[in-house]
N, C-alpha and C. Protein backbone atom coordinates (compact mmCIF):
# COMPACT_ATOMS: atom_id res chain seq x y z
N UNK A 1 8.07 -24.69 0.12
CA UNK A 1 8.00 -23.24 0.10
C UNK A 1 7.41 -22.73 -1.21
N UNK A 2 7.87 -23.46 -2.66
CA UNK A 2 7.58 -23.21 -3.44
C UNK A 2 5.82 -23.14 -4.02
N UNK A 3 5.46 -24.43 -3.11
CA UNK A 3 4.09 -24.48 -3.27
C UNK A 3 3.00 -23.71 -2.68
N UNK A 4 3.64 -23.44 -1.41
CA UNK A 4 3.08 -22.43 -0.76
C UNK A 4 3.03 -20.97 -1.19
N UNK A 5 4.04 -20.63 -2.11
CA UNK A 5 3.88 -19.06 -2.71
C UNK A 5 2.96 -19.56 -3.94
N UNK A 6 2.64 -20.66 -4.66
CA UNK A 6 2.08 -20.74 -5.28
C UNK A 6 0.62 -20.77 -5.09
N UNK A 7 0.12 -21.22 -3.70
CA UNK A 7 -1.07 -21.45 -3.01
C UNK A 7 -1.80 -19.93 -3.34
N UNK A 8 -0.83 -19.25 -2.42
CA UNK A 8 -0.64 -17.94 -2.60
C UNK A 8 -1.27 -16.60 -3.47
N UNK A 9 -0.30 -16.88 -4.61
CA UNK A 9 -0.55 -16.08 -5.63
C UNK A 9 -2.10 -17.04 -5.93
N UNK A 10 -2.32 -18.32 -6.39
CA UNK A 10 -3.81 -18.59 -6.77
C UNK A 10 -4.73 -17.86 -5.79
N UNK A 11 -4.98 -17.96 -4.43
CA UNK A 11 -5.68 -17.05 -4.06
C UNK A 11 -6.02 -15.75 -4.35
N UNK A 12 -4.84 -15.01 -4.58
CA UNK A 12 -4.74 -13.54 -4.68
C UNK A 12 -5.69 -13.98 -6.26
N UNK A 13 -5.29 -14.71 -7.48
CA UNK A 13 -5.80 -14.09 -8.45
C UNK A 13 -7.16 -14.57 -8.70
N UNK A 14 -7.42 -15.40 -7.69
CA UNK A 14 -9.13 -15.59 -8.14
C UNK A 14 -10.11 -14.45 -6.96
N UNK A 15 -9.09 -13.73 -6.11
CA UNK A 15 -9.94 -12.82 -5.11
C UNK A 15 -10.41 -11.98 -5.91
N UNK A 16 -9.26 -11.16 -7.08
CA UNK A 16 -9.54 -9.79 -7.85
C UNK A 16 -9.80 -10.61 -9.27
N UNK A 17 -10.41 -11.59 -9.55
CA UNK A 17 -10.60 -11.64 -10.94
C UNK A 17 -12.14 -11.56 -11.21
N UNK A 18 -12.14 -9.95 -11.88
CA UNK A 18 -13.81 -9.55 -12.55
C UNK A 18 -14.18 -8.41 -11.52
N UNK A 19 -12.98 -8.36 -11.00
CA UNK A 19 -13.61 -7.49 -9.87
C UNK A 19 -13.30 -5.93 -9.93
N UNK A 20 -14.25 -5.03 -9.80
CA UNK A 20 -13.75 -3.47 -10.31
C UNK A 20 -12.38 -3.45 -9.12
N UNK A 21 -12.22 -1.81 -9.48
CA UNK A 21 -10.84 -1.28 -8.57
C UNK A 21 -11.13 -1.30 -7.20
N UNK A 22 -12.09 -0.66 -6.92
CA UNK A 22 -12.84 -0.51 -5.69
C UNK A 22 -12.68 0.82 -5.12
N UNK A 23 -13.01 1.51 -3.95
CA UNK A 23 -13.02 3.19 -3.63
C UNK A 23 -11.42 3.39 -3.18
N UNK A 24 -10.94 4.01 -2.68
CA UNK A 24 -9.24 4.30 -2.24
C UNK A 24 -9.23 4.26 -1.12
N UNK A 25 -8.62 4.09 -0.47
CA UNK A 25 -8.51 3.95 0.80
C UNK A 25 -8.82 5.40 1.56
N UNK A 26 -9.85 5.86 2.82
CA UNK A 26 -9.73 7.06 2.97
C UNK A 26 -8.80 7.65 3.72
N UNK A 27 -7.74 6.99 4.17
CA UNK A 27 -6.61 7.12 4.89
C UNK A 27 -5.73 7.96 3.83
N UNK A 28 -5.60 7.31 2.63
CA UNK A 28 -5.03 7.86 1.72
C UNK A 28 -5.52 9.34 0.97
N UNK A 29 -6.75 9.37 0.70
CA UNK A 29 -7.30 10.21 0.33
C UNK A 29 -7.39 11.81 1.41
N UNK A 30 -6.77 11.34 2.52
CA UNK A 30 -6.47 12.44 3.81
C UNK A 30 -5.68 12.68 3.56
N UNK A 31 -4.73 11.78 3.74
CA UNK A 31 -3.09 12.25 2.99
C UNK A 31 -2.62 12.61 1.75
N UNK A 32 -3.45 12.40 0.81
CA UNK A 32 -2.77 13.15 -0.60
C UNK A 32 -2.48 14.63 -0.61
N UNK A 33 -2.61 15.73 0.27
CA UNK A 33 -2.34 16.70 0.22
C UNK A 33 -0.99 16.96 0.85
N UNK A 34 -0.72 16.13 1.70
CA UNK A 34 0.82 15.67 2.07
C UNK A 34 1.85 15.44 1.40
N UNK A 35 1.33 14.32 0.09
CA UNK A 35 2.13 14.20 -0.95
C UNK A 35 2.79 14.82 -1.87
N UNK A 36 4.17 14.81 -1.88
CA UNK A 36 4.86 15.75 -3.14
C UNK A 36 4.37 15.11 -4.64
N UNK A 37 3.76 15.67 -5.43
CA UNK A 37 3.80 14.86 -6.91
C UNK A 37 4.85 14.81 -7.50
N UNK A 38 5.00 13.47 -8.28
CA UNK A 38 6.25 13.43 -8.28
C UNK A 38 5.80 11.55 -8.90
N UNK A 39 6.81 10.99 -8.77
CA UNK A 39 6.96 9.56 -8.73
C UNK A 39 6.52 8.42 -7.40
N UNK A 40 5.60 7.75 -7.74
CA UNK A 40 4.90 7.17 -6.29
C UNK A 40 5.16 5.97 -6.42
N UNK A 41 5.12 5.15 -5.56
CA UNK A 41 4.96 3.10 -5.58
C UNK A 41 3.65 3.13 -4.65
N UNK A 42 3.14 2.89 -5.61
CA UNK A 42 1.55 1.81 -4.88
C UNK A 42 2.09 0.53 -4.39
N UNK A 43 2.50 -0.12 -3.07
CA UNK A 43 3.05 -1.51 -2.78
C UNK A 43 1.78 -2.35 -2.32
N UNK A 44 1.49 -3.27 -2.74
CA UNK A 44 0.84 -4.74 -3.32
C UNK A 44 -0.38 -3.58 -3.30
N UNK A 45 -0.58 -3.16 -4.96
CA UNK A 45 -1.60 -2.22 -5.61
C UNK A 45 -2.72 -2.37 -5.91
N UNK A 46 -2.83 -4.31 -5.19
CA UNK A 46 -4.18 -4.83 -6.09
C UNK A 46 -4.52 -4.53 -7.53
N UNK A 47 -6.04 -3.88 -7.79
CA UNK A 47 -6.68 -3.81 -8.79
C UNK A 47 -6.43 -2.31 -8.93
N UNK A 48 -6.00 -1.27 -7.99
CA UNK A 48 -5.12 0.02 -8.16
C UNK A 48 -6.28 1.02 -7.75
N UNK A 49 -7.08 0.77 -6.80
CA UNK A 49 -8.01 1.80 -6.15
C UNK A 49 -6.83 2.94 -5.98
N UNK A 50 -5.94 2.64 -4.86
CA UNK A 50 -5.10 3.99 -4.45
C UNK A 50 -4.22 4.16 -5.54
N UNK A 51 -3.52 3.63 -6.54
CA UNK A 51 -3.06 3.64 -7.49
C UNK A 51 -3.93 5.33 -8.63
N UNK A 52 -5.27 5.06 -8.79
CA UNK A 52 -5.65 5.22 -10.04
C UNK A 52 -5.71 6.83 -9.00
N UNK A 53 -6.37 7.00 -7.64
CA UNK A 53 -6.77 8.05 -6.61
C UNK A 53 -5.54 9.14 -6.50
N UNK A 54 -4.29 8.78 -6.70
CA UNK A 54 -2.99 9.26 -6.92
C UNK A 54 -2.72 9.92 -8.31
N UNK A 55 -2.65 8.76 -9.72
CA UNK A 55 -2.87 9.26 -10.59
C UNK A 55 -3.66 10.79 -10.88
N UNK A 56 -4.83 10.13 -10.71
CA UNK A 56 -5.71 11.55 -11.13
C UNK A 56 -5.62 12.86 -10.21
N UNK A 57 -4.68 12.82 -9.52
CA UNK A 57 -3.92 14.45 -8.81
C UNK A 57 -2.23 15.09 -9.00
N UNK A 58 -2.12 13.95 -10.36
CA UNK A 58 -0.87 14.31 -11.44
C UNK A 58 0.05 13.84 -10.71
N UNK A 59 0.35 12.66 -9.89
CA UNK A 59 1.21 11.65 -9.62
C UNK A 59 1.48 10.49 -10.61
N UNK A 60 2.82 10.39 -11.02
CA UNK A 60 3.24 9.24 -12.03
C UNK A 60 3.11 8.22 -11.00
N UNK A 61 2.81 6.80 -11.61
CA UNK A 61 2.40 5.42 -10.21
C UNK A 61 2.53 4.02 -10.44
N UNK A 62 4.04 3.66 -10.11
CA UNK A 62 4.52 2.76 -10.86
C UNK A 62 3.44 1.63 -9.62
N UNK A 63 2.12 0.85 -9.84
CA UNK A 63 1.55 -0.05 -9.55
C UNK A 63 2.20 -1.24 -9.18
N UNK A 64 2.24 -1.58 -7.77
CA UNK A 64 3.18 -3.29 -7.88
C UNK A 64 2.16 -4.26 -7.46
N UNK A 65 2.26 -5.70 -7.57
CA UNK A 65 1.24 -6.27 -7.29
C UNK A 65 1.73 -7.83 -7.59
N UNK A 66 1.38 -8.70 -6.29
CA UNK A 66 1.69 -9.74 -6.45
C UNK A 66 0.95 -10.50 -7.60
N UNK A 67 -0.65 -10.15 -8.26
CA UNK A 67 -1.36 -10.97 -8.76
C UNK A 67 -1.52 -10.18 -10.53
N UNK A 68 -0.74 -10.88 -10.87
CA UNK A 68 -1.24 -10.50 -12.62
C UNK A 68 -2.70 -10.67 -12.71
N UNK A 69 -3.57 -11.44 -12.39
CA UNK A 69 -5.01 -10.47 -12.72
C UNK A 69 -5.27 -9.28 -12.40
N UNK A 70 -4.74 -9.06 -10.63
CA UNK A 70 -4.70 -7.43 -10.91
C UNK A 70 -4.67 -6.55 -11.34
N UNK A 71 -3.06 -7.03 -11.92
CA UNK A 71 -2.03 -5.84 -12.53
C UNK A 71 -2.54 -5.64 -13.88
N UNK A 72 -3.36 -6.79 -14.74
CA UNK A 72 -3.57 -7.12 -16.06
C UNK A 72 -4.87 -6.03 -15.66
N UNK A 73 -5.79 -5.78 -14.94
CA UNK A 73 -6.91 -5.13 -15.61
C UNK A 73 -6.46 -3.75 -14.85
N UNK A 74 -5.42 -2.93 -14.11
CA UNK A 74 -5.27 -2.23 -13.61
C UNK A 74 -4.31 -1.20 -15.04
N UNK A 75 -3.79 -1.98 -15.75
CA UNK A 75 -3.47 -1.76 -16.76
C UNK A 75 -4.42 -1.19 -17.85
N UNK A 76 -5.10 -1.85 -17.85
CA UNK A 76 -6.50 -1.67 -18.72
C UNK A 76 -7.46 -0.10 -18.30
N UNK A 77 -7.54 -0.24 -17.31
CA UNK A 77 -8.03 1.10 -16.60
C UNK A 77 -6.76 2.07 -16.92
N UNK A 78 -6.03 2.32 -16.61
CA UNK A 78 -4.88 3.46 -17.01
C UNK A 78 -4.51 3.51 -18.68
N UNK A 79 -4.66 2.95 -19.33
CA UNK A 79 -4.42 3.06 -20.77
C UNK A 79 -6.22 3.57 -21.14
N UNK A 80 -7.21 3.13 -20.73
CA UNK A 80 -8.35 3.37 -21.16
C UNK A 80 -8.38 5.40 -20.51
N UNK A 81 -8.21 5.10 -19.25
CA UNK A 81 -8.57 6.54 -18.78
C UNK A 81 -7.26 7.52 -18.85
N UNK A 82 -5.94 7.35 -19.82
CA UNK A 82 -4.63 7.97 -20.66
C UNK A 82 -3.88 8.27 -19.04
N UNK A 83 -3.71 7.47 -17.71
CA UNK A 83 -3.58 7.99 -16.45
C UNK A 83 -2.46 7.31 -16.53
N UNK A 84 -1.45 7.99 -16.03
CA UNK A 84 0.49 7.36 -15.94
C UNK A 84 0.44 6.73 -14.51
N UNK A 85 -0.02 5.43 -14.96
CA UNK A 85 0.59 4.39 -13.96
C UNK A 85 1.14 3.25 -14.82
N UNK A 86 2.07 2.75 -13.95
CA UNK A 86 2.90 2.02 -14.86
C UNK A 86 2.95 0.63 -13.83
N UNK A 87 2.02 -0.61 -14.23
CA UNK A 87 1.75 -1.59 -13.94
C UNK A 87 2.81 -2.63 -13.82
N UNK A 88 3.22 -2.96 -12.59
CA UNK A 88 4.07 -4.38 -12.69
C UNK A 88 3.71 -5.73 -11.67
N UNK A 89 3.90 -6.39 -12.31
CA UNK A 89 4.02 -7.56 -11.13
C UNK A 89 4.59 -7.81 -10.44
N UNK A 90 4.67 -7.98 -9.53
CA UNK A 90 6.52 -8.11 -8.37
C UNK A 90 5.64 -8.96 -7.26
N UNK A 91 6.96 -9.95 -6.79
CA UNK A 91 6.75 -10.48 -5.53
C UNK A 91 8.12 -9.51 -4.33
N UNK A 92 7.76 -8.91 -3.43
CA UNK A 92 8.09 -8.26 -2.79
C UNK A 92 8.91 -8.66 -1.85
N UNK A 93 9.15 -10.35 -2.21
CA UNK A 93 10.16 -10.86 -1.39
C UNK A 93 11.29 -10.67 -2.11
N UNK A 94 11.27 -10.60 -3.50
CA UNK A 94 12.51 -10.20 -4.31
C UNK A 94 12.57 -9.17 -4.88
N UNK A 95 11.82 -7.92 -4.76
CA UNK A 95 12.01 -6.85 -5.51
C UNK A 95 12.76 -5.66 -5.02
N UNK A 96 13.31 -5.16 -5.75
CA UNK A 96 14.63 -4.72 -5.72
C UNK A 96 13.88 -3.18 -5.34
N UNK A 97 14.33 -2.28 -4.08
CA UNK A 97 14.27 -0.74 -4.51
C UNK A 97 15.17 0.33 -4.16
N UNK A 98 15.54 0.77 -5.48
CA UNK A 98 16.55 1.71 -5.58
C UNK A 98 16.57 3.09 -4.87
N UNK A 99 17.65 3.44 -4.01
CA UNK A 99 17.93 4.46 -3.45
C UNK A 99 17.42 5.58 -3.65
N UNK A 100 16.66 6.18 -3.12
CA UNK A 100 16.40 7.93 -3.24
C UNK A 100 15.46 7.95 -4.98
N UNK A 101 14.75 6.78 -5.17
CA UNK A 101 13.89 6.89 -6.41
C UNK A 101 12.64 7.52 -6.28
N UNK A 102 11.85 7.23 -5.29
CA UNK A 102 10.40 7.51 -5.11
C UNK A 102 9.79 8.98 -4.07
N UNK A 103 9.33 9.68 -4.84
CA UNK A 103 8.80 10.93 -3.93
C UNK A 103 7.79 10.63 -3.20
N UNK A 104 6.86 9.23 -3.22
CA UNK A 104 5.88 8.67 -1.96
C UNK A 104 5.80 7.89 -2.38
N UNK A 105 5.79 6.79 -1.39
CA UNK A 105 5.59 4.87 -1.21
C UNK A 105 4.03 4.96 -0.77
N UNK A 106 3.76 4.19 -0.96
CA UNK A 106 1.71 3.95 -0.44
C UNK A 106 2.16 2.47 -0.39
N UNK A 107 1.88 2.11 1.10
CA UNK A 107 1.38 0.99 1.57
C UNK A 107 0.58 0.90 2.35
N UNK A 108 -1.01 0.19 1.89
CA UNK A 108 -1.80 0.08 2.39
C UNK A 108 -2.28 -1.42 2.45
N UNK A 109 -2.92 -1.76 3.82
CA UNK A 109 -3.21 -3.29 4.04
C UNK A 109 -2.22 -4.48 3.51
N UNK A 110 -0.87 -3.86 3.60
CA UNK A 110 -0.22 -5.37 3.40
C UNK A 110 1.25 -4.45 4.72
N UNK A 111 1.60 -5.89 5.10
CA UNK A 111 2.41 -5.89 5.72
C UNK A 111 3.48 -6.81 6.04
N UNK A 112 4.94 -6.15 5.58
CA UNK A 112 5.84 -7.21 5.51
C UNK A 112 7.24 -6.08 6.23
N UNK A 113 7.41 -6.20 7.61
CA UNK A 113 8.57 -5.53 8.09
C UNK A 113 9.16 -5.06 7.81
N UNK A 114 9.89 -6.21 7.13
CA UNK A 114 11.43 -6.21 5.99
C UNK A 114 11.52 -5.07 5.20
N UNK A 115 10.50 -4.59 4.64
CA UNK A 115 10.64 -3.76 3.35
C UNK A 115 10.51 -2.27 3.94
N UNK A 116 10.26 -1.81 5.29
CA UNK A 116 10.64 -0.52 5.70
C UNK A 116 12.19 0.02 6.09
N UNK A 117 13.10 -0.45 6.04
CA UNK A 117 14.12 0.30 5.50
C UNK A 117 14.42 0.35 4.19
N UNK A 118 14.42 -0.31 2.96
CA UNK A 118 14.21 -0.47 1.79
C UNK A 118 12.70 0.70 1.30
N UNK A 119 12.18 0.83 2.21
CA UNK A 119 11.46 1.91 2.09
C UNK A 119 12.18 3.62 2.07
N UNK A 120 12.77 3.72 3.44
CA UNK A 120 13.16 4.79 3.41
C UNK A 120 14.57 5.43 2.56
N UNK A 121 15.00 3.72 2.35
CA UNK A 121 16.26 4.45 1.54
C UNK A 121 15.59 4.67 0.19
N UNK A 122 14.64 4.36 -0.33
CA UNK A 122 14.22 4.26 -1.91
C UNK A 122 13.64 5.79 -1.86
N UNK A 123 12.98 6.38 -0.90
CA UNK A 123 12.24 7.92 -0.50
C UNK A 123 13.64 8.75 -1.18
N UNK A 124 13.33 9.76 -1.55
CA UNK A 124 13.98 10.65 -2.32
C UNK A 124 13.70 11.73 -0.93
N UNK A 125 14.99 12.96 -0.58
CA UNK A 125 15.00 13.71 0.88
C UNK A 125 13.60 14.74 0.42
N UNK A 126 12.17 14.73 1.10
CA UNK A 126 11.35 15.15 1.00
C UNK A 126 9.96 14.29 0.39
N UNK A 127 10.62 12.81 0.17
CA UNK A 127 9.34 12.16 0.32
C UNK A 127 8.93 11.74 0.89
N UNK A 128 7.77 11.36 1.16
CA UNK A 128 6.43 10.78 2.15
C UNK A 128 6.33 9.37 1.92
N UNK A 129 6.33 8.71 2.79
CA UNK A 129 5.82 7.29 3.16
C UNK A 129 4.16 7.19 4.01
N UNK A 130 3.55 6.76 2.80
CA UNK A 130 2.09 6.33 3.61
C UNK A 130 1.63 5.14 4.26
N UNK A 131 1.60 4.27 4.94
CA UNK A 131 1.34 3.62 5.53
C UNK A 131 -0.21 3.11 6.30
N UNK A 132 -0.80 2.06 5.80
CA UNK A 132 -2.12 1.94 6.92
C UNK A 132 -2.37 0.59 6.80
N UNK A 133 -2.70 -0.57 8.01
CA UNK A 133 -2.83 -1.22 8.08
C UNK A 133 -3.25 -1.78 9.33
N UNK A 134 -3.74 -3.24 9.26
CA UNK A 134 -4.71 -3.88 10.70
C UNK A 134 -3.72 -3.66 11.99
N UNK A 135 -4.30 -3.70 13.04
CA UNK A 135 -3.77 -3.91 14.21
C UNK A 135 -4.05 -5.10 14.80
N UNK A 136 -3.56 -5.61 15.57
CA UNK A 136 -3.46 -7.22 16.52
C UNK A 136 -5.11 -7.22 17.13
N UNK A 137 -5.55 -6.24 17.00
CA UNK A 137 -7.10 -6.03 17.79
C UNK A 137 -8.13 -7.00 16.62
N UNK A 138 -7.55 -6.57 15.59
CA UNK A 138 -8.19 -7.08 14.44
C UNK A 138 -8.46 -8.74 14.47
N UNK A 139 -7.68 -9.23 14.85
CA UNK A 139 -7.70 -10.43 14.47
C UNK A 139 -8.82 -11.36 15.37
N UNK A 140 -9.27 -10.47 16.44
CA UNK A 140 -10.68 -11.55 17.15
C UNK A 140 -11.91 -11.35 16.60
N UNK A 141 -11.98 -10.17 15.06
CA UNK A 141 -13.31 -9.58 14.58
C UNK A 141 -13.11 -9.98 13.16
N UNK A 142 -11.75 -10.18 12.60
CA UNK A 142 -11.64 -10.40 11.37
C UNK A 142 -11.17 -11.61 10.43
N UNK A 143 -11.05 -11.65 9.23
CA UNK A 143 -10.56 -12.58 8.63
C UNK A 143 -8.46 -13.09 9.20
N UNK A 144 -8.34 -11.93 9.02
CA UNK A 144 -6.19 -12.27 9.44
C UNK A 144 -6.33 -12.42 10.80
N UNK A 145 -6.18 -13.62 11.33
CA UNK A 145 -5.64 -14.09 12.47
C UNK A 145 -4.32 -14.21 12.62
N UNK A 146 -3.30 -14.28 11.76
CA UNK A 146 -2.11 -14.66 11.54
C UNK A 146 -1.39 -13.57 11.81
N UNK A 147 -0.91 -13.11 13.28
CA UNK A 147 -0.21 -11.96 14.02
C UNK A 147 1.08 -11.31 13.30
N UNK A 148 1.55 -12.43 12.21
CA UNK A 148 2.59 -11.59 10.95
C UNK A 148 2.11 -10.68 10.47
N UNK A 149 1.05 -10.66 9.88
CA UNK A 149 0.37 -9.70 9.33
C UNK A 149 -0.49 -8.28 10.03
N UNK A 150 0.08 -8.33 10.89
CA UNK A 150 -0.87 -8.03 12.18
C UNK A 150 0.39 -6.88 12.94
N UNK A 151 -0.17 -5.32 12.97
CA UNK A 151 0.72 -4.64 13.96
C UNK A 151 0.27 -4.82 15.31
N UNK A 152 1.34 -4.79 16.34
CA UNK A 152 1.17 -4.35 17.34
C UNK A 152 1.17 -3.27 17.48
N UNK A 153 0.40 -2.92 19.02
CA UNK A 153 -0.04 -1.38 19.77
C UNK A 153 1.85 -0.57 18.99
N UNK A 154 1.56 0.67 18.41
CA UNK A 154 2.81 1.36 18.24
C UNK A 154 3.85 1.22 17.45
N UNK A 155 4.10 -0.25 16.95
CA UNK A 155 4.70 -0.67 16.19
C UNK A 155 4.90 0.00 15.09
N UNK A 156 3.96 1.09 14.68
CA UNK A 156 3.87 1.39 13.40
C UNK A 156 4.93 2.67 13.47
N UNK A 157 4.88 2.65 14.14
CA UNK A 157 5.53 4.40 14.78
C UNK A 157 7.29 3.81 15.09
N UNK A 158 7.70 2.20 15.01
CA UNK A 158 8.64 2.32 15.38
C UNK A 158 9.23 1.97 14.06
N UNK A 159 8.70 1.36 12.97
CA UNK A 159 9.19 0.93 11.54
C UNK A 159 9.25 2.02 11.18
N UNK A 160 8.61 3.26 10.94
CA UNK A 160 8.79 4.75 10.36
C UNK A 160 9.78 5.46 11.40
N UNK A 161 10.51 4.69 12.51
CA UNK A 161 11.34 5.90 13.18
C UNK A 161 12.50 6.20 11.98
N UNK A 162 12.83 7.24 11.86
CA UNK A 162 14.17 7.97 11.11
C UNK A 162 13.79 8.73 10.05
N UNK A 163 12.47 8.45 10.02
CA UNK A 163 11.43 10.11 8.91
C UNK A 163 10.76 10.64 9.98
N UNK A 164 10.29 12.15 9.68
CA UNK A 164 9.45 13.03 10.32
C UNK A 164 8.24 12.34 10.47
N UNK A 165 7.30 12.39 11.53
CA UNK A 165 6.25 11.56 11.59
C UNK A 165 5.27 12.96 11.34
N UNK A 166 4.39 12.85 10.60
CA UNK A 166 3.58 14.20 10.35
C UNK A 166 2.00 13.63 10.48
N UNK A 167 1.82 12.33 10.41
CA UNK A 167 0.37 12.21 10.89
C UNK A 167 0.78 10.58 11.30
N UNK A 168 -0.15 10.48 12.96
CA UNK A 168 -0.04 9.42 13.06
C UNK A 168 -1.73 9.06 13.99
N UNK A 169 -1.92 7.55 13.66
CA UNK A 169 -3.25 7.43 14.26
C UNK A 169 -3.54 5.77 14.62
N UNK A 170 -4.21 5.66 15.05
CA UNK A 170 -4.63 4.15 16.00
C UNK A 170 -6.12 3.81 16.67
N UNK A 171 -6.30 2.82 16.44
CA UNK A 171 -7.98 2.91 16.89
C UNK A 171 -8.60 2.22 15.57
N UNK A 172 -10.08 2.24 16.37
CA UNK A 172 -11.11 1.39 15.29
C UNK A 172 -11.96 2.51 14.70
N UNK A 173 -11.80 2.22 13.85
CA UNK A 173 -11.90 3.44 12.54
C UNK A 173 -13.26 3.22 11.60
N UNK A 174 -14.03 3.61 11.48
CA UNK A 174 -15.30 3.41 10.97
C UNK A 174 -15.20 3.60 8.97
N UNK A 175 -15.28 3.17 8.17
CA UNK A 175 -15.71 2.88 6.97
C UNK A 175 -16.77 3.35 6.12
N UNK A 176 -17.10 4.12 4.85
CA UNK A 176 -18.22 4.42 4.52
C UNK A 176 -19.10 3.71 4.25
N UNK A 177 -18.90 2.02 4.21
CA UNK A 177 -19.97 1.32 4.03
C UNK A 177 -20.49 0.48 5.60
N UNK A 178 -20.22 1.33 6.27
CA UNK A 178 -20.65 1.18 7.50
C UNK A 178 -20.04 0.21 9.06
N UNK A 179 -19.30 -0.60 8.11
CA UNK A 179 -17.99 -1.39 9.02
C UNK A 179 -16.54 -0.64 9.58
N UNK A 180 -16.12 -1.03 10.46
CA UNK A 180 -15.02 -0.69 10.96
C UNK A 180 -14.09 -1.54 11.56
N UNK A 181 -12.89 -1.27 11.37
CA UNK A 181 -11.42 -2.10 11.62
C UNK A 181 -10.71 -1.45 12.43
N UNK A 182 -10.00 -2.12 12.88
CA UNK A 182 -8.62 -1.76 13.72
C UNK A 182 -7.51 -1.61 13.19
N UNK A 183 -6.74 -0.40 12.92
CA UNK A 183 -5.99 -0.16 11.81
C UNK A 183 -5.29 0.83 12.53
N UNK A 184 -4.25 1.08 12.15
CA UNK A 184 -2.57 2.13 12.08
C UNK A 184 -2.45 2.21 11.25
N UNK A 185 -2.14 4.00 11.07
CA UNK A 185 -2.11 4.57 9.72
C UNK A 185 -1.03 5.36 10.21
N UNK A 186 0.19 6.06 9.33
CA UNK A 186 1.16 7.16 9.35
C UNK A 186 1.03 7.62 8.19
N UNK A 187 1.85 9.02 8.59
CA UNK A 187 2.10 9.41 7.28
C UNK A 187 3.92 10.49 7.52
N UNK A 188 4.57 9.88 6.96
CA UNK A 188 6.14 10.17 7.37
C UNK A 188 7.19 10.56 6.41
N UNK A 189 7.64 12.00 6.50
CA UNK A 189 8.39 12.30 5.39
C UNK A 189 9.84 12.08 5.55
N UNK A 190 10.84 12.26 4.48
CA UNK A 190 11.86 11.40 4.86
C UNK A 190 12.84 12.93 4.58
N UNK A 191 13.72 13.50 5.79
CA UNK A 191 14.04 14.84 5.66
C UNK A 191 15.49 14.72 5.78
């Protein structure tokens, strides 16, 4: 097991090493007007595209991220451009989140079940949970074949049941660099 999280993390840090932030997700960038400012978790933040996209609309953004190369130059970008995100490393199989802390969670393209009730109890009453990620369609066009990672039709709608659902969507979704995925996106406040 041990070697295998280690396999792991080496992948992750030679994917983002040298590599800019990249654009934000536009799922996210729909939803920031949704968002209360306030205190956010970017969950697995990468190199902090949606991280830095948050920041600069006066959201504090505590960055999590399985891969210290990430987190190490995502750091670098927020101290260079004076932007309050606050960079950590975490493996998300052990990280701890405290009750009623966060006024919006951002999880984008990672997916791990487990951590949506640990989601909603960490939402503070009036924060937003963002959510977007592949669907099971994905996996005959794309790299994740591996159906863990992978929602099913609706699924997404049933991990966010017990917040207000205020935007929800499904389908193959087109990209500004001209590709498109199969993806579920919400956006769910916690009332």
């Amino acid at each position: 097991m041990a070697a295998m999280i280690e396999a792991e993390r080496i992948k992750w840090e030679r994917r983002h090493q040298g590599q800019p932030p990249g654009d934000p997700e536009p799922f996210l960038i729909d939803s920031l007007d949704l968002m209360p400012r306030g205190l956010a978790l970017d969950v697995a933040a990468g190199r902090g595209r949606n991280s830095i996209a948050m920041a600069r609309t006066g959201m504090h953004v505590v960055a999590a991220d399985f891969s210290s190369t990430a987190i190490s130059a995502l750091a670098e970008i927020a101290r260079t451009e004076h932007l309050p995100i606050w960079p950590v490393i975490a493996d998300f199989d052990n990280f701890a989140l405290r009750d009623s802390t966060f006024d919006a969670i951002v999880n984008i393209n990672f997916l791990d079940r487990a951590l949506f009730p640990p989601f909603k109890r960490a939402l503070r009453p009036g924060g937003v949970l963002v959510v977007e990620t592949f669907l099971v369609d994905q996996a005959s066009s794309w790299h994740i074949s591996n159906k863990r990672f992978l929602l099913d039709h609706y699924e997404l709608r049933e991990l966010v049941s017990g917040l207000e659902l205020i935007r929800y969507r499904e389908g193959l979704f087109p990209f500004l660099d001209g590709t498109s995925a199969w993806r579920a996106g919400a956006v769910a406040r916690k009332v």
